[in-house]
ModelCIF file with pLDDT and N, C-alpha, C, O atoms, coordinates in Angstrom:
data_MODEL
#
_entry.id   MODEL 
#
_entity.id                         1 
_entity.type                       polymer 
_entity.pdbx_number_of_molecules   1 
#
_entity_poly.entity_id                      1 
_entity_poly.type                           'polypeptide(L)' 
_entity_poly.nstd_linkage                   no 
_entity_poly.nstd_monomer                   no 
_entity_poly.pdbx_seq_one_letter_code       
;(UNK)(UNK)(UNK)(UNK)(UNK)(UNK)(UNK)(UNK)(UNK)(UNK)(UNK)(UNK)(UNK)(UNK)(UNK)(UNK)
(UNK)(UNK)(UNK)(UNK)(UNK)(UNK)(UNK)(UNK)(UNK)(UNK)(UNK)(UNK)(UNK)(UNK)(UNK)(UNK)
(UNK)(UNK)(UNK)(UNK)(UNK)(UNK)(UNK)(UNK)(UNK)(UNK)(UNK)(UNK)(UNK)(UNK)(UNK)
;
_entity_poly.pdbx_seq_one_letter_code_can   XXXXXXXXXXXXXXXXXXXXXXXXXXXXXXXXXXXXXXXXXXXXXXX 
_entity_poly.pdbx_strand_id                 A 
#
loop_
_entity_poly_seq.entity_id 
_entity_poly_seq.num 
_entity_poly_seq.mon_id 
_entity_poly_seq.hetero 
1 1  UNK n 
1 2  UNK n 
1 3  UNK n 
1 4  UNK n 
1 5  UNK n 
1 6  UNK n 
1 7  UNK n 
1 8  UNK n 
1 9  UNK n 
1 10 UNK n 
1 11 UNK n 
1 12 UNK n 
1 13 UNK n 
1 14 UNK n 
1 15 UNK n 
1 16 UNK n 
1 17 UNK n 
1 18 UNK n 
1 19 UNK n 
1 20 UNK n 
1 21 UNK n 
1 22 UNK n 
1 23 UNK n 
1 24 UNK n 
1 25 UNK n 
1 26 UNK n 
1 27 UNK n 
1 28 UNK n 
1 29 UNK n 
1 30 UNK n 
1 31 UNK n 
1 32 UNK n 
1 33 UNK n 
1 34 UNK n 
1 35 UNK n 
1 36 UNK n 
1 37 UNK n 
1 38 UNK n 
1 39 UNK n 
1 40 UNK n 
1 41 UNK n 
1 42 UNK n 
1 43 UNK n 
1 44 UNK n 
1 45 UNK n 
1 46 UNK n 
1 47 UNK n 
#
_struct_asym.id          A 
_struct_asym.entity_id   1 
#
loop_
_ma_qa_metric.id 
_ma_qa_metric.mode 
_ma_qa_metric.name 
_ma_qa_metric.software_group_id 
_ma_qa_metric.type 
1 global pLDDT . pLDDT 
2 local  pLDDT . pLDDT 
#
_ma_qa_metric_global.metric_id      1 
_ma_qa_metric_global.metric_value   97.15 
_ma_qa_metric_global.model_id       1 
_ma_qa_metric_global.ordinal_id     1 
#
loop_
_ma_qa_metric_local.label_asym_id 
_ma_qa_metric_local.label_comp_id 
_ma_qa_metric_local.label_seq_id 
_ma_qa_metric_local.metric_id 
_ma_qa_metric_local.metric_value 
_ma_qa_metric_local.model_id 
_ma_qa_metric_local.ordinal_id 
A UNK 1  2 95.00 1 1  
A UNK 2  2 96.00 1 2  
A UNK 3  2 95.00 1 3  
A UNK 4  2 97.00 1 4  
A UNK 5  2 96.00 1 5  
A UNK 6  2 95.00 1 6  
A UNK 7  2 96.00 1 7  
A UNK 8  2 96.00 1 8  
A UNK 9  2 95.00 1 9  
A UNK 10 2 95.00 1 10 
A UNK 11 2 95.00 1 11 
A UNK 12 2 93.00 1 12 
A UNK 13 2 94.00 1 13 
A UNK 14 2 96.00 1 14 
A UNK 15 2 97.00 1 15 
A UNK 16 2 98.00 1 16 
A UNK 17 2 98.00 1 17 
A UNK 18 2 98.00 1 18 
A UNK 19 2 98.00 1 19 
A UNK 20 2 98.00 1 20 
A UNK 21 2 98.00 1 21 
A UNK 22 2 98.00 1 22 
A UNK 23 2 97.00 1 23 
A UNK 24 2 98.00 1 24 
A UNK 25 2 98.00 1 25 
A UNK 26 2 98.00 1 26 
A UNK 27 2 98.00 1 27 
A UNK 28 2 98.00 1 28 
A UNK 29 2 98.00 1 29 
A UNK 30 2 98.00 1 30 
A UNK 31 2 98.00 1 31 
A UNK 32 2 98.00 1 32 
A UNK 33 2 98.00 1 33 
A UNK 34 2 98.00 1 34 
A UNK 35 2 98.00 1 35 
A UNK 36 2 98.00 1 36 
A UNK 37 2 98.00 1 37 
A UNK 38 2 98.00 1 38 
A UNK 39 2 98.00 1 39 
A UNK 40 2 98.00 1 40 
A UNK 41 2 98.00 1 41 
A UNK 42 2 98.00 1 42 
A UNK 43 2 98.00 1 43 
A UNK 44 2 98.00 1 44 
A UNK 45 2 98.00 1 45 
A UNK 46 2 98.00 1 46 
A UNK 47 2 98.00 1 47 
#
loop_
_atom_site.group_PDB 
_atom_site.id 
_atom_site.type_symbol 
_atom_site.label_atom_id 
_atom_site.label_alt_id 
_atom_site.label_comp_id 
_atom_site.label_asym_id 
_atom_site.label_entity_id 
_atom_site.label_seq_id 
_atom_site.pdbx_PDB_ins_code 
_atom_site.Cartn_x 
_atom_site.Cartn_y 
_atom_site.Cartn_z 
_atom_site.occupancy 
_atom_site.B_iso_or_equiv 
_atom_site.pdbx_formal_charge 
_atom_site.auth_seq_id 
_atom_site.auth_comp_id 
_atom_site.auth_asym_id 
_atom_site.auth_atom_id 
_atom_site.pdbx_PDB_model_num 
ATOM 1   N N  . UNK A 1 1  ? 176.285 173.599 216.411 1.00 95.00 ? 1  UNK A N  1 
ATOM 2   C CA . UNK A 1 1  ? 175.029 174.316 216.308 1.00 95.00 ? 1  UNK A CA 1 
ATOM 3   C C  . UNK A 1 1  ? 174.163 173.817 215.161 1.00 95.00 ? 1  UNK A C  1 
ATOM 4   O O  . UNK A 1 1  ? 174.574 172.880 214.477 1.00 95.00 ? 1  UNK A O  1 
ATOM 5   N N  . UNK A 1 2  ? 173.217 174.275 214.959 1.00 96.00 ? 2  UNK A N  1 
ATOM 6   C CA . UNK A 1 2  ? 172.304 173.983 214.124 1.00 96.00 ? 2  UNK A CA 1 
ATOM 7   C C  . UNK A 1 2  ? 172.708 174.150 212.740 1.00 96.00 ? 2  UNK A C  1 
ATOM 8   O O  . UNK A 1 2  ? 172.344 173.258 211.974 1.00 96.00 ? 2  UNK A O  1 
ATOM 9   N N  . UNK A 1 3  ? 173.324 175.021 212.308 1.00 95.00 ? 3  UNK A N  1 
ATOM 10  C CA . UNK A 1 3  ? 173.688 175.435 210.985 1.00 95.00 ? 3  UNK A CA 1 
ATOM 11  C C  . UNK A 1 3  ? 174.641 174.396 210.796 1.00 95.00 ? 3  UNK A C  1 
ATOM 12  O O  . UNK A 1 3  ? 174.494 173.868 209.694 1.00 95.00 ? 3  UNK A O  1 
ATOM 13  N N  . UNK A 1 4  ? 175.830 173.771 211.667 1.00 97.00 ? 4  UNK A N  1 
ATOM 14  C CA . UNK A 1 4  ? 176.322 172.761 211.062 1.00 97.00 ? 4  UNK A CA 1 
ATOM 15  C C  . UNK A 1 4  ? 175.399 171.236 210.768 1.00 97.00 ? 4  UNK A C  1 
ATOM 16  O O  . UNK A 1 4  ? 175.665 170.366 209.939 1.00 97.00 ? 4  UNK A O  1 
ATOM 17  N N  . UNK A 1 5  ? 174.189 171.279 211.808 1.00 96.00 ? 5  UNK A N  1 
ATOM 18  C CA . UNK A 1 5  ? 173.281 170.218 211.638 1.00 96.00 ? 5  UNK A CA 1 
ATOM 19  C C  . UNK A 1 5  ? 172.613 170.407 210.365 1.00 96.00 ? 5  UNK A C  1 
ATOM 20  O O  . UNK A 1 5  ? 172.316 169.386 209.744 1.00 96.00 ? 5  UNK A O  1 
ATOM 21  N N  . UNK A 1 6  ? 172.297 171.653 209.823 1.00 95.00 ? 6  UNK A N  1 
ATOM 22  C CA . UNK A 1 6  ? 171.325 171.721 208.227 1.00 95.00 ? 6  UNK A CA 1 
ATOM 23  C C  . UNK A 1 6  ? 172.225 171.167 207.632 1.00 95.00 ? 6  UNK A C  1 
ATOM 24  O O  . UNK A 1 6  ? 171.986 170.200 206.908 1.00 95.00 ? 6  UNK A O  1 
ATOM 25  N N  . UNK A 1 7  ? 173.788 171.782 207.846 1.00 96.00 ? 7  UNK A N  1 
ATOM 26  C CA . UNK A 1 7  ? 174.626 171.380 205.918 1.00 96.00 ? 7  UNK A CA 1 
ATOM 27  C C  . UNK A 1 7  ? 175.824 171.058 206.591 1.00 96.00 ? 7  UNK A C  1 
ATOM 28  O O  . UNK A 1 7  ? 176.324 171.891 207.347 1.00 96.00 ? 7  UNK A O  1 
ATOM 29  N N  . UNK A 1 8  ? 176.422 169.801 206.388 1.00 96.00 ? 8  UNK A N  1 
ATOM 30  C CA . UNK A 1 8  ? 177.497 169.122 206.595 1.00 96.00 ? 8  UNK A CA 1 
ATOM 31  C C  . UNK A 1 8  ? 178.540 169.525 205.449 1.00 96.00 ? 8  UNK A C  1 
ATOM 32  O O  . UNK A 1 8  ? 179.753 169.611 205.641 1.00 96.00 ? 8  UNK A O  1 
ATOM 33  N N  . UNK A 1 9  ? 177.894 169.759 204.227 1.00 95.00 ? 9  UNK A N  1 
ATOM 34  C CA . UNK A 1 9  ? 178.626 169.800 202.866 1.00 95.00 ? 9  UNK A CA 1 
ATOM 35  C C  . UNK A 1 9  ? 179.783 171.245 203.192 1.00 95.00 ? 9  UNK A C  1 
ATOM 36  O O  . UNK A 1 9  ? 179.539 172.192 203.940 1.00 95.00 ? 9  UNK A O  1 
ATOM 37  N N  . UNK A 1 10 ? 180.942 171.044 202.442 1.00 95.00 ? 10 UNK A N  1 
ATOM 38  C CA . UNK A 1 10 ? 182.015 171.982 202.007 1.00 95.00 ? 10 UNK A CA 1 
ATOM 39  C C  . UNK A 1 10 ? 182.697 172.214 203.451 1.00 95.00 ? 10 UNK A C  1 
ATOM 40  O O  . UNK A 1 10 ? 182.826 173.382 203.820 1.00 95.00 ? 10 UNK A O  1 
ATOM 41  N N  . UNK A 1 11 ? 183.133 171.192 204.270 1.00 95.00 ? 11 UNK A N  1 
ATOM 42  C CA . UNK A 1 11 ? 183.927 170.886 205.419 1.00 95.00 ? 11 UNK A CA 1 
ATOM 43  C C  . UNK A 1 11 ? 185.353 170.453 204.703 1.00 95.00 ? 11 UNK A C  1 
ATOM 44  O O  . UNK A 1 11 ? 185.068 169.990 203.598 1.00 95.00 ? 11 UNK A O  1 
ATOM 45  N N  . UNK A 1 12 ? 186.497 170.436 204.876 1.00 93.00 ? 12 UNK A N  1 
ATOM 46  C CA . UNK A 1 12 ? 187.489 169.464 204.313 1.00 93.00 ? 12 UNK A CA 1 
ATOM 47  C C  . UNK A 1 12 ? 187.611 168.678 205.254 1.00 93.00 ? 12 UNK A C  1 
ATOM 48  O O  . UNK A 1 12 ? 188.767 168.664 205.675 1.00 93.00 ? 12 UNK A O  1 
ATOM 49  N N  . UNK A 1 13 ? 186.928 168.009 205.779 1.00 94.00 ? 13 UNK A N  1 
ATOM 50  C CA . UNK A 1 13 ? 186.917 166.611 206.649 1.00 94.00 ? 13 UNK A CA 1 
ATOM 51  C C  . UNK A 1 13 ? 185.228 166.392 207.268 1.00 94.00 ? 13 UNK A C  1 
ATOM 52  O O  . UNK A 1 13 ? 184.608 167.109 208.053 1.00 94.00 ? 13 UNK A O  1 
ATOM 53  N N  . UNK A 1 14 ? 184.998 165.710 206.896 1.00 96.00 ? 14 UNK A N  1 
ATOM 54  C CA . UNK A 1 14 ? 183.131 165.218 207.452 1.00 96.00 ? 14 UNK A CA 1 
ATOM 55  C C  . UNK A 1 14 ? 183.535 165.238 209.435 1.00 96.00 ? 14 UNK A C  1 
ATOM 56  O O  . UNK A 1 14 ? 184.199 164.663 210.297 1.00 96.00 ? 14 UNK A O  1 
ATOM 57  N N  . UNK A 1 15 ? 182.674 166.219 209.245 1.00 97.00 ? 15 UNK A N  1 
ATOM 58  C CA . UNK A 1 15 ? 182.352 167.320 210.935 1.00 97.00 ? 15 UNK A CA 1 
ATOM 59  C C  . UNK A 1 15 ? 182.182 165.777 211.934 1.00 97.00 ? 15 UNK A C  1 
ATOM 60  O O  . UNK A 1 15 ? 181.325 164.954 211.610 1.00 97.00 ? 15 UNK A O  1 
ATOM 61  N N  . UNK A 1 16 ? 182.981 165.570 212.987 1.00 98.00 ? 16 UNK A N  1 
ATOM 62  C CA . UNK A 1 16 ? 182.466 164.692 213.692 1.00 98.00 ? 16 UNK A CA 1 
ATOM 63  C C  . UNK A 1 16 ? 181.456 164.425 214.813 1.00 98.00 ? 16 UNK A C  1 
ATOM 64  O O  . UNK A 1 16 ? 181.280 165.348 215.608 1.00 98.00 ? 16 UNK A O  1 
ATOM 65  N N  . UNK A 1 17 ? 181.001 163.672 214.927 1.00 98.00 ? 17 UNK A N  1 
ATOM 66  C CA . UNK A 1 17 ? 180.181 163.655 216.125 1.00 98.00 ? 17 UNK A CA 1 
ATOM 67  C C  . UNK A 1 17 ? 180.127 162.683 216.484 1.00 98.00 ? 17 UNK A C  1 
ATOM 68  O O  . UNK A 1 17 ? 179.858 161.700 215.793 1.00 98.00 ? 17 UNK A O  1 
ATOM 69  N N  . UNK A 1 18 ? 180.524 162.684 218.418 1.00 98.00 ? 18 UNK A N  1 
ATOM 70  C CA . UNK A 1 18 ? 180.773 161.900 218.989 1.00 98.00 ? 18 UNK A CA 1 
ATOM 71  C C  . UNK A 1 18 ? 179.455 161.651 219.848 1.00 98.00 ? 18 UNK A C  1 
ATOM 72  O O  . UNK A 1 18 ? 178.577 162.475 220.107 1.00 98.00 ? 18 UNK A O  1 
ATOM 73  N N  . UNK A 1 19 ? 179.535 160.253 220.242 1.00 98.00 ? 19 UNK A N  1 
ATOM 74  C CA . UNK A 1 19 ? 177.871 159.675 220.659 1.00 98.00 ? 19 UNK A CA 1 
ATOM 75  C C  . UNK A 1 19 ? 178.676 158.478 222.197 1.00 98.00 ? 19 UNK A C  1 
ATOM 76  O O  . UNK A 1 19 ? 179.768 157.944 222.393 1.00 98.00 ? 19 UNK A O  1 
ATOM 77  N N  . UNK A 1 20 ? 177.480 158.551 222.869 1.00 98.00 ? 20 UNK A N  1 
ATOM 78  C CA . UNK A 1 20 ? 177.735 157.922 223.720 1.00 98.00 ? 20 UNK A CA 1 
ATOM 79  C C  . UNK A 1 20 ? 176.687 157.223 224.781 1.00 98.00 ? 20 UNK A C  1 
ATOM 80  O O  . UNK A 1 20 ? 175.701 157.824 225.207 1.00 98.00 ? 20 UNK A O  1 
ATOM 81  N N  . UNK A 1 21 ? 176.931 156.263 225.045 1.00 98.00 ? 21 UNK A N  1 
ATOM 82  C CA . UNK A 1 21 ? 175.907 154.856 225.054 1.00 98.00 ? 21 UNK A CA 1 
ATOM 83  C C  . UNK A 1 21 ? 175.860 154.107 225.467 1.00 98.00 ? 21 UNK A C  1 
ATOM 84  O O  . UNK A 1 21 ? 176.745 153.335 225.098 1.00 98.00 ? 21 UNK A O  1 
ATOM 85  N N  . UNK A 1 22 ? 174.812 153.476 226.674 1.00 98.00 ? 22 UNK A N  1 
ATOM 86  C CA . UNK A 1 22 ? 175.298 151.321 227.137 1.00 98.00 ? 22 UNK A CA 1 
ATOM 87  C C  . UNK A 1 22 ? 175.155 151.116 225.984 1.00 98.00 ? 22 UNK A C  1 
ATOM 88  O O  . UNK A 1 22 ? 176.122 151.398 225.275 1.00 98.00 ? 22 UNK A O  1 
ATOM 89  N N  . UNK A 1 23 ? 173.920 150.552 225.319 1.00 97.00 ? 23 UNK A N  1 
ATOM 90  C CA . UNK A 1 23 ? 173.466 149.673 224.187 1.00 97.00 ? 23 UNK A CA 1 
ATOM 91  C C  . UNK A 1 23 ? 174.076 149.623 222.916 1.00 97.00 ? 23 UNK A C  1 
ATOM 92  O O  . UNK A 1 23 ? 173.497 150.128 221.954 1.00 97.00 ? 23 UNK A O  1 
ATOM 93  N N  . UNK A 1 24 ? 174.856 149.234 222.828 1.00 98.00 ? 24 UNK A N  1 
ATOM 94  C CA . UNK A 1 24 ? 175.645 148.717 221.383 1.00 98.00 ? 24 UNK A CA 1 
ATOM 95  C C  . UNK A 1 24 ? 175.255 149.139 220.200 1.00 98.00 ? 24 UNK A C  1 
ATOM 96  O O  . UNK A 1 24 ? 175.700 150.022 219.467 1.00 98.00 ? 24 UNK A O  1 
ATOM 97  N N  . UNK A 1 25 ? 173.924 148.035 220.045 1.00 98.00 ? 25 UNK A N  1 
ATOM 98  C CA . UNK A 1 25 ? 173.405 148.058 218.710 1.00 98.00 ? 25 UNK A CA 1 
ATOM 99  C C  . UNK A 1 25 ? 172.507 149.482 218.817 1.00 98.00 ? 25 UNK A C  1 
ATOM 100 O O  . UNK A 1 25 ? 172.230 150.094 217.785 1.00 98.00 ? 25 UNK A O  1 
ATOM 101 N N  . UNK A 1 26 ? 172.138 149.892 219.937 1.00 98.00 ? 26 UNK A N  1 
ATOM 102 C CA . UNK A 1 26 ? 171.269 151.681 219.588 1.00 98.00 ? 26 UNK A CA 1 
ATOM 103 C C  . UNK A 1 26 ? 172.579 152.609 218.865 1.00 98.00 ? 26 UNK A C  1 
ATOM 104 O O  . UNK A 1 26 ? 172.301 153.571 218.150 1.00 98.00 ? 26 UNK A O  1 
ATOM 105 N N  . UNK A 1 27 ? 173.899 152.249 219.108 1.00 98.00 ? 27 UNK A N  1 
ATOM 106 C CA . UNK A 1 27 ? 174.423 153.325 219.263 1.00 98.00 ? 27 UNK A CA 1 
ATOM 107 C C  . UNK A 1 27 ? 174.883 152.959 217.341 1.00 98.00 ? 27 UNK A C  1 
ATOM 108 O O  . UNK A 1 27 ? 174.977 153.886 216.537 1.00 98.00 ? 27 UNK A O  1 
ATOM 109 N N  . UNK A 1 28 ? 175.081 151.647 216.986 1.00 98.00 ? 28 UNK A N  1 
ATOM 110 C CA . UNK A 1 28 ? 175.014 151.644 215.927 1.00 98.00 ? 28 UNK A CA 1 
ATOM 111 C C  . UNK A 1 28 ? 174.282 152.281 214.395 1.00 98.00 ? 28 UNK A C  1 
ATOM 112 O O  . UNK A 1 28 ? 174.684 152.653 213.293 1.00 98.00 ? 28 UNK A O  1 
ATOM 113 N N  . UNK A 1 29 ? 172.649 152.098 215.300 1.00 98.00 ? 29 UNK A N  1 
ATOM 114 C CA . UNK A 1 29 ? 171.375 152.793 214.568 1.00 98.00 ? 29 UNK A CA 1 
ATOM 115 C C  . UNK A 1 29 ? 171.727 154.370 214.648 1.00 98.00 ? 29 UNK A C  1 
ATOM 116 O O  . UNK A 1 29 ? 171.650 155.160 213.707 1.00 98.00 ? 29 UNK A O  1 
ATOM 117 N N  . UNK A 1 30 ? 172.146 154.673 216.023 1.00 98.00 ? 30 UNK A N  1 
ATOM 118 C CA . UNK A 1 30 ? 172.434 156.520 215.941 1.00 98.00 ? 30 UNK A CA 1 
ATOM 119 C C  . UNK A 1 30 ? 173.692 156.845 214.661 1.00 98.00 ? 30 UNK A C  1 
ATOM 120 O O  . UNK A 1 30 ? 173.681 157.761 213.839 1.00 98.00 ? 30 UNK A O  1 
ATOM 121 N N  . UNK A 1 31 ? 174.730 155.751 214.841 1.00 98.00 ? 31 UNK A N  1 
ATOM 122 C CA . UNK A 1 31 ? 175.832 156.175 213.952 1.00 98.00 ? 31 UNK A CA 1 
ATOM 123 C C  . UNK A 1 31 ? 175.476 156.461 212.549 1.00 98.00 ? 31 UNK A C  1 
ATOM 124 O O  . UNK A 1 31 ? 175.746 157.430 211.838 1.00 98.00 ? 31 UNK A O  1 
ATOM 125 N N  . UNK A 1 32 ? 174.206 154.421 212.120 1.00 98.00 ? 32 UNK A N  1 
ATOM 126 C CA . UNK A 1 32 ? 173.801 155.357 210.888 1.00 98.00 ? 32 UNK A CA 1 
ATOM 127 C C  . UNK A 1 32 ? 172.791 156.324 210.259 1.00 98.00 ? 32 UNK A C  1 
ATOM 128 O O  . UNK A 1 32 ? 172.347 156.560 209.135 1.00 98.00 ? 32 UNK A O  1 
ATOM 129 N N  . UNK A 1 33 ? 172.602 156.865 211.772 1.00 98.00 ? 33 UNK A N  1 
ATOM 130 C CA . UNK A 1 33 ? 171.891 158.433 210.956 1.00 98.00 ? 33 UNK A CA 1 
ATOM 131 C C  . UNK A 1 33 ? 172.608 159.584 211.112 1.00 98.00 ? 33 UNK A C  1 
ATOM 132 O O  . UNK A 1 33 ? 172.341 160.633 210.526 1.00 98.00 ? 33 UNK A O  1 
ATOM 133 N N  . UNK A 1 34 ? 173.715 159.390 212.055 1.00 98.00 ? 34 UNK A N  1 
ATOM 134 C CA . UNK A 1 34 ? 174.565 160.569 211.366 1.00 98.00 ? 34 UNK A CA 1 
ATOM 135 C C  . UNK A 1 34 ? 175.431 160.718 210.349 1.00 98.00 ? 34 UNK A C  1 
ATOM 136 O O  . UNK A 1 34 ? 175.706 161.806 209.842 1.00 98.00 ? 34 UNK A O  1 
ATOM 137 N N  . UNK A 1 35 ? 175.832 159.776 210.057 1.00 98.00 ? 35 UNK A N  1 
ATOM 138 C CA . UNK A 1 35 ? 176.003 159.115 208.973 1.00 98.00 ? 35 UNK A CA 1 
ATOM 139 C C  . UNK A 1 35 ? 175.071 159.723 207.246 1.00 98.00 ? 35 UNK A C  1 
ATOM 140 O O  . UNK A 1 35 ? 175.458 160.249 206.203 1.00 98.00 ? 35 UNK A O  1 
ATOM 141 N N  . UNK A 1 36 ? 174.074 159.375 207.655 1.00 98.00 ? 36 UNK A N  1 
ATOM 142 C CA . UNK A 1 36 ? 173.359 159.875 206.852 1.00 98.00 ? 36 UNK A CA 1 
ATOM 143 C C  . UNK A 1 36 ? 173.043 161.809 206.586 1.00 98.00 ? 36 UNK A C  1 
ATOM 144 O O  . UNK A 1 36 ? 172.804 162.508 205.601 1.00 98.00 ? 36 UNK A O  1 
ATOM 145 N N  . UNK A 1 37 ? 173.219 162.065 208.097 1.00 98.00 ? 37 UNK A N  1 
ATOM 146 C CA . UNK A 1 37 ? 173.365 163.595 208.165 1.00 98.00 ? 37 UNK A CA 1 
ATOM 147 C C  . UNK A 1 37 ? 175.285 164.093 207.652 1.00 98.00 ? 37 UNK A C  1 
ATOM 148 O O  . UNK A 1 37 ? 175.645 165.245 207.408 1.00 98.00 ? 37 UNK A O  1 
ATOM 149 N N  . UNK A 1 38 ? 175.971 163.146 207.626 1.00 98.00 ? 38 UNK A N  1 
ATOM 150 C CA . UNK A 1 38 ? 176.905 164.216 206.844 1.00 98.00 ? 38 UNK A CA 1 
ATOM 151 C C  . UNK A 1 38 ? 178.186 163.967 207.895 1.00 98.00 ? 38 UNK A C  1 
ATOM 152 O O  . UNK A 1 38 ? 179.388 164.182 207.740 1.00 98.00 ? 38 UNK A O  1 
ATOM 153 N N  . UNK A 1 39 ? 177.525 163.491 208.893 1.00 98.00 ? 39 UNK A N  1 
ATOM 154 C CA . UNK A 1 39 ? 179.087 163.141 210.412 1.00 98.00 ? 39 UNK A CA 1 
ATOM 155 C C  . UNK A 1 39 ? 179.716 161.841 210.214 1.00 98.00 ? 39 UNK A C  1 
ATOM 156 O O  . UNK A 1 39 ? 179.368 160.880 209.529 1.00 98.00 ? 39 UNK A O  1 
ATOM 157 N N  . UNK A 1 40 ? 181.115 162.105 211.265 1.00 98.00 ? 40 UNK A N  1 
ATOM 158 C CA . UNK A 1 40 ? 181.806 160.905 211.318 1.00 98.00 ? 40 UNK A CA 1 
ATOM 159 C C  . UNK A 1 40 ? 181.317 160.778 212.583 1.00 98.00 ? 40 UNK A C  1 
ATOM 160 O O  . UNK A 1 40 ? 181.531 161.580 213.492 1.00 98.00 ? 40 UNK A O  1 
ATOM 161 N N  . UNK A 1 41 ? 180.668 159.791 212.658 1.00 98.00 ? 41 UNK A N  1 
ATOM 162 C CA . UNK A 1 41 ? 180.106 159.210 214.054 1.00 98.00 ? 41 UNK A CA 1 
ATOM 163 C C  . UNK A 1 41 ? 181.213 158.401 214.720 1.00 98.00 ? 41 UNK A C  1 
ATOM 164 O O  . UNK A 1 41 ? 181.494 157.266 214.333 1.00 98.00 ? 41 UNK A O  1 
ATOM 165 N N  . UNK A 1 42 ? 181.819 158.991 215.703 1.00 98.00 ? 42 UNK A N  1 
ATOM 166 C CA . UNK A 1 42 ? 182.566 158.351 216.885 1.00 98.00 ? 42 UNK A CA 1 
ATOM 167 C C  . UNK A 1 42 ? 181.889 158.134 218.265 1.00 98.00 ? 42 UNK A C  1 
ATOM 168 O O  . UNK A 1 42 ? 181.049 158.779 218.892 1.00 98.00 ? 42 UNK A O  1 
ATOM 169 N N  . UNK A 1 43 ? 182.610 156.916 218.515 1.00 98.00 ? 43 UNK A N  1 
ATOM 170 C CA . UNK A 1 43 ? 181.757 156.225 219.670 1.00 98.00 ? 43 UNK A CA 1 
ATOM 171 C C  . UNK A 1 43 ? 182.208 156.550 221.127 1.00 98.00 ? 43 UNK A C  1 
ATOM 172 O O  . UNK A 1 43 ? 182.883 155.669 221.658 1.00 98.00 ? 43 UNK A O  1 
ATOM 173 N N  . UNK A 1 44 ? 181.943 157.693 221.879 1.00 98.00 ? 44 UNK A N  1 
ATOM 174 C CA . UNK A 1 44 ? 182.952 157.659 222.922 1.00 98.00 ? 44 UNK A CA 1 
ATOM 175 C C  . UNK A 1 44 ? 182.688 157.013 224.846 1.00 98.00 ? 44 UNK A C  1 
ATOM 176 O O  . UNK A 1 44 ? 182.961 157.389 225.986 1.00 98.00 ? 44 UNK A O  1 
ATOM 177 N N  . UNK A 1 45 ? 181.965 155.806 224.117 1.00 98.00 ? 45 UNK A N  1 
ATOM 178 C CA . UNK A 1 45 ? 181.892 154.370 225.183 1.00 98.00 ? 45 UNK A CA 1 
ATOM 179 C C  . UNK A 1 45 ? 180.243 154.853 225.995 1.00 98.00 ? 45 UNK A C  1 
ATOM 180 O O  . UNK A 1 45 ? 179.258 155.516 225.672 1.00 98.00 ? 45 UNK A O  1 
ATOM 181 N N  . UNK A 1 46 ? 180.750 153.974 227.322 1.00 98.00 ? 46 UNK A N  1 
ATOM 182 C CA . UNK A 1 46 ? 179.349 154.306 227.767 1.00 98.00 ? 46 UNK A CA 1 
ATOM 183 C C  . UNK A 1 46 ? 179.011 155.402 227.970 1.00 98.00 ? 46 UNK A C  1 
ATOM 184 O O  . UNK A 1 46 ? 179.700 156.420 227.908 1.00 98.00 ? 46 UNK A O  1 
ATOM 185 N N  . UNK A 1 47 ? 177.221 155.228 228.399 1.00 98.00 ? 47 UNK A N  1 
ATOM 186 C CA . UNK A 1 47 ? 176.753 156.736 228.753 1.00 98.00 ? 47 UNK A CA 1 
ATOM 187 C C  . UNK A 1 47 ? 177.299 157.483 229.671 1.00 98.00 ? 47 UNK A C  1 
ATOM 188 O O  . UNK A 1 47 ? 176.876 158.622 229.872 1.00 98.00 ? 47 UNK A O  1 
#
Protein backbone atom coordinates (compact mmCIF):
# COMPACT_ATOMS: atom_id res chain seq x y z
CA UNK A 1 0.00 0.00 0.00
CA UNK A 2 0.86 3.40 -0.05
CA UNK A 3 2.09 3.91 3.43
CA UNK A 4 4.73 1.33 2.74
CA UNK A 5 5.44 3.41 -0.61
CA UNK A 6 5.91 6.94 1.64
CA UNK A 7 8.46 5.20 4.24
CA UNK A 8 10.49 2.17 3.56
CA UNK A 9 12.59 3.11 6.78
CA UNK A 10 12.41 0.83 10.21
CA UNK A 11 11.63 -2.62 8.21
CA UNK A 12 14.32 -5.29 9.47
CA UNK A 13 14.84 -6.24 5.90
CA UNK A 14 14.36 -3.51 2.86
CA UNK A 15 10.45 -4.35 1.79
CA UNK A 16 10.74 -6.08 -1.60
CA UNK A 17 9.39 -5.42 -4.76
CA UNK A 18 9.09 -7.52 -7.42
CA UNK A 19 8.93 -6.07 -11.17
CA UNK A 20 8.31 -7.64 -14.27
CA UNK A 21 9.27 -7.03 -17.90
CA UNK A 22 10.45 -7.89 -21.79
CA UNK A 23 12.99 -5.01 -21.86
CA UNK A 24 16.01 -5.60 -19.84
CA UNK A 25 17.55 -2.41 -19.60
CA UNK A 26 13.75 -0.64 -18.65
CA UNK A 27 13.57 -3.04 -16.01
CA UNK A 28 17.03 -2.06 -14.83
CA UNK A 29 16.04 1.87 -14.79
CA UNK A 30 12.72 0.65 -12.70
CA UNK A 31 15.11 -1.34 -10.26
CA UNK A 32 17.06 1.85 -9.79
CA UNK A 33 14.22 3.78 -8.61
CA UNK A 34 13.11 1.48 -6.30
CA UNK A 35 16.04 1.28 -5.18
CA UNK A 36 16.08 4.69 -4.51
CA UNK A 37 12.51 4.40 -2.84
CA UNK A 38 13.81 2.06 -0.10
CA UNK A 39 13.00 -1.69 -2.07
CA UNK A 40 14.83 -4.71 -2.94
CA UNK A 41 13.94 -4.77 -6.47
CA UNK A 42 13.50 -8.38 -7.72
CA UNK A 43 13.14 -9.28 -11.19
CA UNK A 44 10.39 -11.78 -11.72
CA UNK A 45 11.16 -12.31 -15.74
CA UNK A 46 8.93 -11.40 -18.45
CA UNK A 47 5.83 -9.41 -18.56
Amino acid sequence: GAEVMADTIGFALPPVQFMAGDKAEAKETVAALLTDLGFEPLDAGAL
